[in-house]
PDB file of N, CA and C in Angstrom:
ATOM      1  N   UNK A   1     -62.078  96.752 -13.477  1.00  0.00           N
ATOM      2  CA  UNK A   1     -62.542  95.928 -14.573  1.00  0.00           C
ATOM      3  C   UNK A   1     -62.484  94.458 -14.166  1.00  0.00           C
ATOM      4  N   UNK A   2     -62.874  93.889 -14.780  1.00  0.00           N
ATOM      5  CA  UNK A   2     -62.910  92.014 -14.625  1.00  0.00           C
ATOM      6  C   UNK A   2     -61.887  91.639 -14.837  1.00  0.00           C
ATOM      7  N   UNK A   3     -61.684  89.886 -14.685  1.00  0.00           N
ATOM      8  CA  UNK A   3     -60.803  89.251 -14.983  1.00  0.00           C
ATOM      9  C   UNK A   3     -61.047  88.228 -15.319  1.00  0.00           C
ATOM     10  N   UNK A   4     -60.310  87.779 -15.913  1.00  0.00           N
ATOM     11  CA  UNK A   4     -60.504  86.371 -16.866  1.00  0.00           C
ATOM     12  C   UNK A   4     -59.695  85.201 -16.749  1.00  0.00           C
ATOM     13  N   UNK A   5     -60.268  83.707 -16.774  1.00  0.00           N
ATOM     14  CA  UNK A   5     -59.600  82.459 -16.773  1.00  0.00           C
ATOM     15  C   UNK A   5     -59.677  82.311 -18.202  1.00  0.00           C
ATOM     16  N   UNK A   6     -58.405  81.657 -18.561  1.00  0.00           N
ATOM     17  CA  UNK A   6     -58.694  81.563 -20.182  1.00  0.00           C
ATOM     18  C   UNK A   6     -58.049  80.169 -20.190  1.00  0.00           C
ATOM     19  N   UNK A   7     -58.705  78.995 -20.528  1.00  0.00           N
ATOM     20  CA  UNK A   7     -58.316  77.448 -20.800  1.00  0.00           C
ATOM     21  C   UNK A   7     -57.796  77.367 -22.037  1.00  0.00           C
ATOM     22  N   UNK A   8     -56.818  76.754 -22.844  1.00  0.00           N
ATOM     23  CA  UNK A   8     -57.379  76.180 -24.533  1.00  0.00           C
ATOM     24  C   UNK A   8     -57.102  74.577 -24.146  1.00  0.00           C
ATOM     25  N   UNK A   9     -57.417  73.912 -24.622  1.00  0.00           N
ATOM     26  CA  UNK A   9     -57.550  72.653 -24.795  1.00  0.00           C
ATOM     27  C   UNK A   9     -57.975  72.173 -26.592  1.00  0.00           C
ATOM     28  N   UNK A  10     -57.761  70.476 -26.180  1.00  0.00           N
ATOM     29  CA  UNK A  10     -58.235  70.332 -27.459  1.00  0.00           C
ATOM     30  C   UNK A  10     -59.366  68.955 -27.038  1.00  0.00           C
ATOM     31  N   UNK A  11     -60.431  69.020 -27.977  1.00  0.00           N
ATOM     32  CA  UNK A  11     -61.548  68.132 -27.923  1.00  0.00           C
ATOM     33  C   UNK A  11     -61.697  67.579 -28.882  1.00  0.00           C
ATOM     34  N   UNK A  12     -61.954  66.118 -28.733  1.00  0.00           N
ATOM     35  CA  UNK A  12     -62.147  65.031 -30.153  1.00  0.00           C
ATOM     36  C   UNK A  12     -63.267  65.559 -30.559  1.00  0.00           C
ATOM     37  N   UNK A  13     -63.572  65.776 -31.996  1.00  0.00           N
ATOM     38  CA  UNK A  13     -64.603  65.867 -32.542  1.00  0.00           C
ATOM     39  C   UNK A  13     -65.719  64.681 -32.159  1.00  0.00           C
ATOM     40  N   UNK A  14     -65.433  63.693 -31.801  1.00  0.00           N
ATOM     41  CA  UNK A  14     -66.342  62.642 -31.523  1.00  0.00           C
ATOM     42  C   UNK A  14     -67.204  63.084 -30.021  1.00  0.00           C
ATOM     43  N   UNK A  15     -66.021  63.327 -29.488  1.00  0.00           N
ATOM     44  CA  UNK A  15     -66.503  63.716 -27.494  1.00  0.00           C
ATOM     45  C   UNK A  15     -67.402  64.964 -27.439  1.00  0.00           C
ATOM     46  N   UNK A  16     -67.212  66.062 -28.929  1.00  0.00           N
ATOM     47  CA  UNK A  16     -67.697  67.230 -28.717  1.00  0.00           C
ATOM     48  C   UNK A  16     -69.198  67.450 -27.524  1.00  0.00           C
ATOM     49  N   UNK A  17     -69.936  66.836 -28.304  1.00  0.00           N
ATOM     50  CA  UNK A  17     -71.303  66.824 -27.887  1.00  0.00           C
ATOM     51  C   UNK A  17     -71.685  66.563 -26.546  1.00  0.00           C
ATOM     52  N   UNK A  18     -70.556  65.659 -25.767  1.00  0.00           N
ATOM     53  CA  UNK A  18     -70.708  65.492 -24.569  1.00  0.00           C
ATOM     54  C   UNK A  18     -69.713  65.938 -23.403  1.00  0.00           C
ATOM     55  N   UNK A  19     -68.812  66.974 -23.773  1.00  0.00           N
ATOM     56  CA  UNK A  19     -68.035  67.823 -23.311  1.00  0.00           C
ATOM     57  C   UNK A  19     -68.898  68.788 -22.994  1.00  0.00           C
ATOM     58  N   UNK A  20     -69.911  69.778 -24.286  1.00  0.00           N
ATOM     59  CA  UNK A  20     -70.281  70.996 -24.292  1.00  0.00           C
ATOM     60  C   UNK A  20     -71.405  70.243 -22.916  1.00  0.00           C
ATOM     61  N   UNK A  21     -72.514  69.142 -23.024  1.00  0.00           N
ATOM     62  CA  UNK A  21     -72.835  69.245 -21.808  1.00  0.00           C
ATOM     63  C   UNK A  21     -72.285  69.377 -20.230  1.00  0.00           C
ATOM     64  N   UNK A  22     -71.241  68.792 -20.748  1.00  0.00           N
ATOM     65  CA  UNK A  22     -70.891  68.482 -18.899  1.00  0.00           C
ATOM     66  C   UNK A  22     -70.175  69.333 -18.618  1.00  0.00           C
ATOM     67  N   UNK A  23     -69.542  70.789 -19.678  1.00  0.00           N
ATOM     68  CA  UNK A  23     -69.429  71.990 -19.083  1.00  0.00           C
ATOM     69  C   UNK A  23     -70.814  72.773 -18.818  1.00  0.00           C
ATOM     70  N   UNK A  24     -71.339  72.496 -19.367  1.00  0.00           N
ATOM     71  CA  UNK A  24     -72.972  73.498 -19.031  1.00  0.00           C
ATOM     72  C   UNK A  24     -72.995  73.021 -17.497  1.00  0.00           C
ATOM     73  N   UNK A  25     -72.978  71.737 -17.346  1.00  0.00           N
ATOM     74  CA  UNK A  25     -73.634  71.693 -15.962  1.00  0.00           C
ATOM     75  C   UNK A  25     -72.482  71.794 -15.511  1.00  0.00           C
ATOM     76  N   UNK A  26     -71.235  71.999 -15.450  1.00  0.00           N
ATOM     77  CA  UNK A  26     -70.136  72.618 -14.130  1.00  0.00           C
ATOM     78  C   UNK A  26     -70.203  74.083 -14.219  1.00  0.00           C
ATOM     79  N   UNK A  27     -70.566  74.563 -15.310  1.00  0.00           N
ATOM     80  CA  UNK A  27     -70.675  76.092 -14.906  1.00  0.00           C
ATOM     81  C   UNK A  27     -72.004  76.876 -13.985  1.00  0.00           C
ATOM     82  N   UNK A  28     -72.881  75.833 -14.440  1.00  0.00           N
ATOM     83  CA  UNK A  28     -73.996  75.603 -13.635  1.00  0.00           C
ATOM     84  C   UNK A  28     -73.862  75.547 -12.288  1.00  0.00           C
ATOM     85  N   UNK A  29     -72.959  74.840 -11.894  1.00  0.00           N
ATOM     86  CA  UNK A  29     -72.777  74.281 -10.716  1.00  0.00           C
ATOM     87  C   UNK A  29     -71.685  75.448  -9.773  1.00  0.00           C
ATOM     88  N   UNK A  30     -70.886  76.242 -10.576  1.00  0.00           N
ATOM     89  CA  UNK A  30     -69.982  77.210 -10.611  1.00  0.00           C
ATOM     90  C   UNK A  30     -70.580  78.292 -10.268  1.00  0.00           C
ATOM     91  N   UNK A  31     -71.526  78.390 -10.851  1.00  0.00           N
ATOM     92  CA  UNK A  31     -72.562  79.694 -10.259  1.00  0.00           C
ATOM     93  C   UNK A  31     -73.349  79.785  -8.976  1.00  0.00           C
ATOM     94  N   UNK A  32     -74.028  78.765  -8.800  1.00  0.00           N
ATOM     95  CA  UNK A  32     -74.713  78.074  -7.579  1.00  0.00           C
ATOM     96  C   UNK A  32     -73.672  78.301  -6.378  1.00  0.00           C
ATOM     97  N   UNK A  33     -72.482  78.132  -6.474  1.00  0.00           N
ATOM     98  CA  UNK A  33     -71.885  78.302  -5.106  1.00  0.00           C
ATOM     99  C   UNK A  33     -70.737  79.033  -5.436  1.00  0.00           C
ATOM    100  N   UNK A  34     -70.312  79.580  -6.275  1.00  0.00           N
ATOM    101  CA  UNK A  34     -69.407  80.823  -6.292  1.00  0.00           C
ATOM    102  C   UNK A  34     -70.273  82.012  -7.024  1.00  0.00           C
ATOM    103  N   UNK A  35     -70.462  83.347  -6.459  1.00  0.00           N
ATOM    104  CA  UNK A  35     -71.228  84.397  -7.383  1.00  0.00           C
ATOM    105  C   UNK A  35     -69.852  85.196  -7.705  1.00  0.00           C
ATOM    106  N   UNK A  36     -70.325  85.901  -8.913  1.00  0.00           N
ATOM    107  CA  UNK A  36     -69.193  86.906  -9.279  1.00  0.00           C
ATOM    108  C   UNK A  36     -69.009  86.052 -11.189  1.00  0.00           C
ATOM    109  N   UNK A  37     -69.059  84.715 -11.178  1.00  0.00           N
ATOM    110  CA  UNK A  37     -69.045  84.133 -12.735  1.00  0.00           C
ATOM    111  C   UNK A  37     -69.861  84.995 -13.762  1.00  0.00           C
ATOM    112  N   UNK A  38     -69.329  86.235 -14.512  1.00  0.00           N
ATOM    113  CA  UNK A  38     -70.255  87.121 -14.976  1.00  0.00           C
ATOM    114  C   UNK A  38     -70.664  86.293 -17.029  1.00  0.00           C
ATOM    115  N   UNK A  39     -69.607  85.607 -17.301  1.00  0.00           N
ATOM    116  CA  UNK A  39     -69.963  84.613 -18.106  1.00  0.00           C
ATOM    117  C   UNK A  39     -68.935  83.829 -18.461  1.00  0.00           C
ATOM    118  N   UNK A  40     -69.322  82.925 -19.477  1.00  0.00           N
ATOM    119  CA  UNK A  40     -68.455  82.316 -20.143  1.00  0.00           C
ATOM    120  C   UNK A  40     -68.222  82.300 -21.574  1.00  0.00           C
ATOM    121  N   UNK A  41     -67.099  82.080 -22.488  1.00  0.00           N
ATOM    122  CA  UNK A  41     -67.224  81.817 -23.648  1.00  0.00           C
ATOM    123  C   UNK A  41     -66.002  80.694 -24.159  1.00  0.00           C
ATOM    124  N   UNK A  42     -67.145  79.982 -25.004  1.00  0.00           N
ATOM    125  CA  UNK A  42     -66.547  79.332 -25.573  1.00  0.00           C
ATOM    126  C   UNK A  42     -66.281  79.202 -26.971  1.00  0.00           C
ATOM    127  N   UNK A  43     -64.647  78.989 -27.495  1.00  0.00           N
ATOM    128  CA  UNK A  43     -64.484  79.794 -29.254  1.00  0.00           C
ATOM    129  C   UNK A  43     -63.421  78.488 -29.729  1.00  0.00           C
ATOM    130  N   UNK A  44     -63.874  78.101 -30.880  1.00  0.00           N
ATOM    131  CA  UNK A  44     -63.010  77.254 -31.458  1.00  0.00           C
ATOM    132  C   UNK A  44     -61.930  77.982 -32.349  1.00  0.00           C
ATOM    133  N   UNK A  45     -61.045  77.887 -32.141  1.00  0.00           N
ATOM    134  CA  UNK A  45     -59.775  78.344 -32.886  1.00  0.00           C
ATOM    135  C   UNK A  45     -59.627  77.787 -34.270  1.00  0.00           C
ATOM    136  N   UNK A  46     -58.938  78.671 -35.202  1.00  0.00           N
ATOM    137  CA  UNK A  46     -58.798  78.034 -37.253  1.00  0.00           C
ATOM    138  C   UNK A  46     -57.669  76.670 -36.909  1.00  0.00           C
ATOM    139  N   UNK A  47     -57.237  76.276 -35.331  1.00  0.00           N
ATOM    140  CA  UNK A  47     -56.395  75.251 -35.358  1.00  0.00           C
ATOM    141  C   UNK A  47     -56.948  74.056 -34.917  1.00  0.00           C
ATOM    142  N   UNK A  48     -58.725  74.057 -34.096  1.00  0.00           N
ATOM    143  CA  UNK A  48     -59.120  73.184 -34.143  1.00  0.00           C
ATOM    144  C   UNK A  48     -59.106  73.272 -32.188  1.00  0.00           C
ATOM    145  N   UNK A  49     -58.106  73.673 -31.914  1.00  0.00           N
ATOM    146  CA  UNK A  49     -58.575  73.667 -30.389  1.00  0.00           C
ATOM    147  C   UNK A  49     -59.476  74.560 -30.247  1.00  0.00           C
ATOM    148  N   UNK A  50     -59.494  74.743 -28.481  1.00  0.00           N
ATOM    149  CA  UNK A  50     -60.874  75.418 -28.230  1.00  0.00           C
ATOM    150  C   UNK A  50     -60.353  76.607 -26.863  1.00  0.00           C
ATOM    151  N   UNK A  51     -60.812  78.084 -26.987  1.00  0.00           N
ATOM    152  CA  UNK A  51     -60.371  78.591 -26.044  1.00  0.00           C
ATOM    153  C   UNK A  51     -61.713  78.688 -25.272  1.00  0.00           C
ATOM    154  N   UNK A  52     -61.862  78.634 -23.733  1.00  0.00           N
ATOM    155  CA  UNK A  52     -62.725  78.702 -22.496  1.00  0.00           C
ATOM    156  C   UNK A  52     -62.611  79.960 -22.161  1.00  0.00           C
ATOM    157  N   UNK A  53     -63.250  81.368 -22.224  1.00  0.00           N
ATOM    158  CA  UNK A  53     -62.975  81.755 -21.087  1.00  0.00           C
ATOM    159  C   UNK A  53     -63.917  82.539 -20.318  1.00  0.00           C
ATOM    160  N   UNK A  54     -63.343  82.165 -19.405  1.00  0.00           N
ATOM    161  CA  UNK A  54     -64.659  82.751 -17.976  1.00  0.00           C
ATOM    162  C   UNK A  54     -64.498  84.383 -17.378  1.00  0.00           C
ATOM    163  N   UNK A  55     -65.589  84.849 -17.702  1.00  0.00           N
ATOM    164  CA  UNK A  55     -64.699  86.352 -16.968  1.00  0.00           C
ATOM    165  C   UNK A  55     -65.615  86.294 -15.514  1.00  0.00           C
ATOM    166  N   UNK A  56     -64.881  86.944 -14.931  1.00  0.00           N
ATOM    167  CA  UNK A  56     -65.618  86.890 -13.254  1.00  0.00           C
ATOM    168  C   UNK A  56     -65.254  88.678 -12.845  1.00  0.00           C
ATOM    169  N   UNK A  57     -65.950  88.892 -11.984  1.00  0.00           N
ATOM    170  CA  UNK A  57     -66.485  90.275 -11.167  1.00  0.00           C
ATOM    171  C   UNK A  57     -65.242  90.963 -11.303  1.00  0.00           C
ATOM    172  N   UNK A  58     -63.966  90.064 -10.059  1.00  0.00           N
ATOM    173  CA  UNK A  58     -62.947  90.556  -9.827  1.00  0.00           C
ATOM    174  C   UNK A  58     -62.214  89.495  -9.298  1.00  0.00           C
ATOM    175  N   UNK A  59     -60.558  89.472  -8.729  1.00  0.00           N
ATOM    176  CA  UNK A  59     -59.820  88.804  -8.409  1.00  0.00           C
ATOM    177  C   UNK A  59     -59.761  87.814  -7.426  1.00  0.00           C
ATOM    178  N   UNK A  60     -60.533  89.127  -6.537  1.00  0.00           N
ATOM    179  CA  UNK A  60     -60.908  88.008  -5.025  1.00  0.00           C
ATOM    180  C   UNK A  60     -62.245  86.695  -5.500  1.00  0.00           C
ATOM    181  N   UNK A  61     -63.129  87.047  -6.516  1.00  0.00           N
ATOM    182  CA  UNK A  61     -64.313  85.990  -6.743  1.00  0.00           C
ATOM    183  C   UNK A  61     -63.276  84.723  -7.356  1.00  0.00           C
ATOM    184  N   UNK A  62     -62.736  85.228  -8.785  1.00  0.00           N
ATOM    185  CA  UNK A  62     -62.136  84.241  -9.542  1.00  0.00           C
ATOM    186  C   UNK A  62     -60.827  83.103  -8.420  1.00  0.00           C
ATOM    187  N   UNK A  63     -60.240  83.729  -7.763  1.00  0.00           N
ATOM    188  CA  UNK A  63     -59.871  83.431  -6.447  1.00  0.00           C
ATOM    189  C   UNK A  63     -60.336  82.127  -5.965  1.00  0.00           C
ATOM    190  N   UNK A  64     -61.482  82.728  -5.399  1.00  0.00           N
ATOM    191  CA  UNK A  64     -62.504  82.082  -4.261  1.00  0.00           C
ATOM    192  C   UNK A  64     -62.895  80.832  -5.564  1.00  0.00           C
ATOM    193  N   UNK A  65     -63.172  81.280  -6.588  1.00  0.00           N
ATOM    194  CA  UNK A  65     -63.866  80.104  -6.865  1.00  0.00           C
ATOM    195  C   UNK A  65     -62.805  78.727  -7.597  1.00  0.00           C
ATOM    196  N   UNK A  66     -61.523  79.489  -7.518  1.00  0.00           N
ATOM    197  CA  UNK A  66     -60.691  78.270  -8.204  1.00  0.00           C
ATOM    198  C   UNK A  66     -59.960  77.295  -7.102  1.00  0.00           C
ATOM    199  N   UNK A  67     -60.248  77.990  -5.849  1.00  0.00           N
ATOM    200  CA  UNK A  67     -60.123  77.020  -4.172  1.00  0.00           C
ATOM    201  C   UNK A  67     -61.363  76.359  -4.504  1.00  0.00           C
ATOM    202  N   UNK A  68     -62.360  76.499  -4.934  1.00  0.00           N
ATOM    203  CA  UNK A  68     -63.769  75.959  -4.538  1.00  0.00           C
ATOM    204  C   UNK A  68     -63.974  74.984  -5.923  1.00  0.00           C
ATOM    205  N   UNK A  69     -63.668  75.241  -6.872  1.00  0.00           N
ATOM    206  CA  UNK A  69     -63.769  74.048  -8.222  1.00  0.00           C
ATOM    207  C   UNK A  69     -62.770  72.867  -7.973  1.00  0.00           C
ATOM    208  N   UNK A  70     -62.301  73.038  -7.555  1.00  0.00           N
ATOM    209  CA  UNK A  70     -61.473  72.172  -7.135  1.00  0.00           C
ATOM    210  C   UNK A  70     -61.472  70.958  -6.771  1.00  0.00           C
ATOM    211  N   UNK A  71     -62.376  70.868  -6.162  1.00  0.00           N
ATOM    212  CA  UNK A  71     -63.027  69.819  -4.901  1.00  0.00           C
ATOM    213  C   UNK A  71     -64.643  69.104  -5.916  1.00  0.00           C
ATOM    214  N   UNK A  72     -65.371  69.885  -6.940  1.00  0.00           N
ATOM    215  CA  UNK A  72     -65.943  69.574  -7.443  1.00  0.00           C
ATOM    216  C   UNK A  72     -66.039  68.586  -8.235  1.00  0.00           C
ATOM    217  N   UNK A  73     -66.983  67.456  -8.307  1.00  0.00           N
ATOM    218  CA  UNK A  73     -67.222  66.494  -8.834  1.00  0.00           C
ATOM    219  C   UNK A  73     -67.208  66.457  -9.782  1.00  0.00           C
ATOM    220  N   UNK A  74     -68.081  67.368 -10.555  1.00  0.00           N
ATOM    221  CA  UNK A  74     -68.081  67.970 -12.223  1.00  0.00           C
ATOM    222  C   UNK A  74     -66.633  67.954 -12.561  1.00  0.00           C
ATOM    223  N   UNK A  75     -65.931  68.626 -12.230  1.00  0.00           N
ATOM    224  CA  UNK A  75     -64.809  68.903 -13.233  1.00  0.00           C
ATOM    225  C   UNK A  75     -63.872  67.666 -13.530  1.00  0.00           C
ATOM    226  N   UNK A  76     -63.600  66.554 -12.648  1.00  0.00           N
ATOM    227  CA  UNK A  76     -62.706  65.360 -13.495  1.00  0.00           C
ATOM    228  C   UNK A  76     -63.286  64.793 -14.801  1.00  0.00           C
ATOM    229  N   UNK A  77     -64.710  64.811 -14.904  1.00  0.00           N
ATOM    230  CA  UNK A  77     -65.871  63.839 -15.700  1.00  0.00           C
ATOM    231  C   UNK A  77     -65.504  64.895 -16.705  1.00  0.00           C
ATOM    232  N   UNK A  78     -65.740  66.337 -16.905  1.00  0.00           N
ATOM    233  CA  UNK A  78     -65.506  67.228 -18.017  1.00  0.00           C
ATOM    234  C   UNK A  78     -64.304  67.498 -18.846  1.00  0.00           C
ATOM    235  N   UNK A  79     -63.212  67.470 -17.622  1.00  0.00           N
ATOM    236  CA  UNK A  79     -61.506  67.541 -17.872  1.00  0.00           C
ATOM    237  C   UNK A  79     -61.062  66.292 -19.018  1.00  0.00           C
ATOM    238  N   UNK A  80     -61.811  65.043 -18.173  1.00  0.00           N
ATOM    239  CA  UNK A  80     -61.390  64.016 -18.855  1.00  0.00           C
ATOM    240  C   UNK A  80     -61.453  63.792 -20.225  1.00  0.00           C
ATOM    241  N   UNK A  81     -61.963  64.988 -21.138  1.00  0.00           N
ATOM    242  CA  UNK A  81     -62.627  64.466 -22.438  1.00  0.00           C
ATOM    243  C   UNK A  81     -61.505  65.450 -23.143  1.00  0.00           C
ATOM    244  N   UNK A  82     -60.775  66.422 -22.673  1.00  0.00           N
ATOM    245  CA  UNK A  82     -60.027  67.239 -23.101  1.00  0.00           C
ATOM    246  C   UNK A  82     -58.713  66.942 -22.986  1.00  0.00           C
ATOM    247  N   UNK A  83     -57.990  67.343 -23.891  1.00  0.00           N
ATOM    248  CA  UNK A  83     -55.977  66.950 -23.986  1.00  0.00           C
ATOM    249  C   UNK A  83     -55.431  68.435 -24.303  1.00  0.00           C
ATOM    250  N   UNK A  84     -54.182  68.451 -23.733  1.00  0.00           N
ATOM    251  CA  UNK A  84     -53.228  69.775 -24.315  1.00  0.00           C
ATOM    252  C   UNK A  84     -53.813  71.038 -23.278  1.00  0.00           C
ATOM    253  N   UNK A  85     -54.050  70.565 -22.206  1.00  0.00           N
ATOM    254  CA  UNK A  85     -54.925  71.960 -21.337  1.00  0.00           C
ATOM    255  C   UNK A  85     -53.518  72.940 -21.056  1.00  0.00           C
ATOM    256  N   UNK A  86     -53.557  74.386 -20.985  1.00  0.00           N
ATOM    257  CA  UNK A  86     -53.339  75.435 -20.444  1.00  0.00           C
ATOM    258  C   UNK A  86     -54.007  75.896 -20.114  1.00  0.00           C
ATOM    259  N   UNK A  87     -53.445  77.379 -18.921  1.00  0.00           N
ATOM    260  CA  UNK A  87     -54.634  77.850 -18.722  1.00  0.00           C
ATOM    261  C   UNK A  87     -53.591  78.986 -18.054  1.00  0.00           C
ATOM    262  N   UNK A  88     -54.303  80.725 -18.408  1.00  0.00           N
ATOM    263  CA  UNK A  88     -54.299  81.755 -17.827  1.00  0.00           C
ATOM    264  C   UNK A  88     -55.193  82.632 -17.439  1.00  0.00           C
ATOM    265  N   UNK A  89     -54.755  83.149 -16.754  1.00  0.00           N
ATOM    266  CA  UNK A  89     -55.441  84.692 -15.921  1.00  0.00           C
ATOM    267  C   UNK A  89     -54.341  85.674 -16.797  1.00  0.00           C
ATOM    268  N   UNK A  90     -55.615  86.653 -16.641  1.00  0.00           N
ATOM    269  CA  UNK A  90     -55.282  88.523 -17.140  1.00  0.00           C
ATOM    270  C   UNK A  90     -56.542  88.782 -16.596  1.00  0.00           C
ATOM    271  N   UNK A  91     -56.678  90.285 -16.580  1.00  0.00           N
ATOM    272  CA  UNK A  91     -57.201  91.457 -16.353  1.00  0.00           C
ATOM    273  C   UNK A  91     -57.558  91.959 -17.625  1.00  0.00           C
ATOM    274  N   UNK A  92     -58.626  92.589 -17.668  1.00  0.00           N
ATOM    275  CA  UNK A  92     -59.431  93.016 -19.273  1.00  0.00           C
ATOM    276  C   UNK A  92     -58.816  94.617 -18.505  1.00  0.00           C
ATOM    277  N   UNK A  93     -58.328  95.066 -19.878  1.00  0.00           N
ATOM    278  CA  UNK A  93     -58.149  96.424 -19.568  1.00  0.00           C
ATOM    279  C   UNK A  93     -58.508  97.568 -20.756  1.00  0.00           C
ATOM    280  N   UNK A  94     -59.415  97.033 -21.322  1.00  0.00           N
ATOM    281  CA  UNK A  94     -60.282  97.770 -22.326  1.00  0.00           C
ATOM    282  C   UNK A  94     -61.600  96.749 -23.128  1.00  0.00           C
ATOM    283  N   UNK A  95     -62.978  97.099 -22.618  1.00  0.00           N
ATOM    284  CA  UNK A  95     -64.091  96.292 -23.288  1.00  0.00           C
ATOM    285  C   UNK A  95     -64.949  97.442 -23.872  1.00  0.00           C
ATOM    286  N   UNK A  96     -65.681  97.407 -24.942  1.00  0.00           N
ATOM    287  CA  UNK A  96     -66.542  98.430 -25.289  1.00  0.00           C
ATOM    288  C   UNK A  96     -67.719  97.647 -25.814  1.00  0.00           C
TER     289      UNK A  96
END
């Protein structure tokens, strides 16, 4: 089965609009040179933060691509608009 990066963060209602772009284009950019990103979702919580999460193929992709985001340009410009970041991995072990 897949596996999943799961972010929550929190986003100013003001920044919204220009967060949701400049994740479009890092996931964009996420795909282009890591394959295996099978999607993303993004869900606002009844507390106002926001959970990210990315499911990918398998361990070795999600892996490969969190050595490889790393180094990416996109992600300080996107990070920067967000406060309160966590972030985990799991394994989906039941989807229907």
């Amino acid at each position: 089965m897949s596996v999943v990066r799961t972010h929550t963060y929190s986003v100013a209602e003001a920044d919204l609009e220009e967060f949701l772009a400049r994740r479009a284009g890092l996931i964009g950019t996420v795909r282009e040179i890591c394959p295996g990103l099978t999607h993303a979702v993004l869900i606002q919580l009844d507390d106002g933060t926001y959970r990210d999460t990315w499911h990918w193929e398998d361990t070795g992709r999600l892996e490969a691509a969190s050595r490889a985001v790393a180094g990416l340009p996109e992600v300080p410009p996107a990070m920067a608009l967000t406060k309160d970041l966590s972030t985990q991995d799991g394994h989906v072990v039941d989807e229907r």
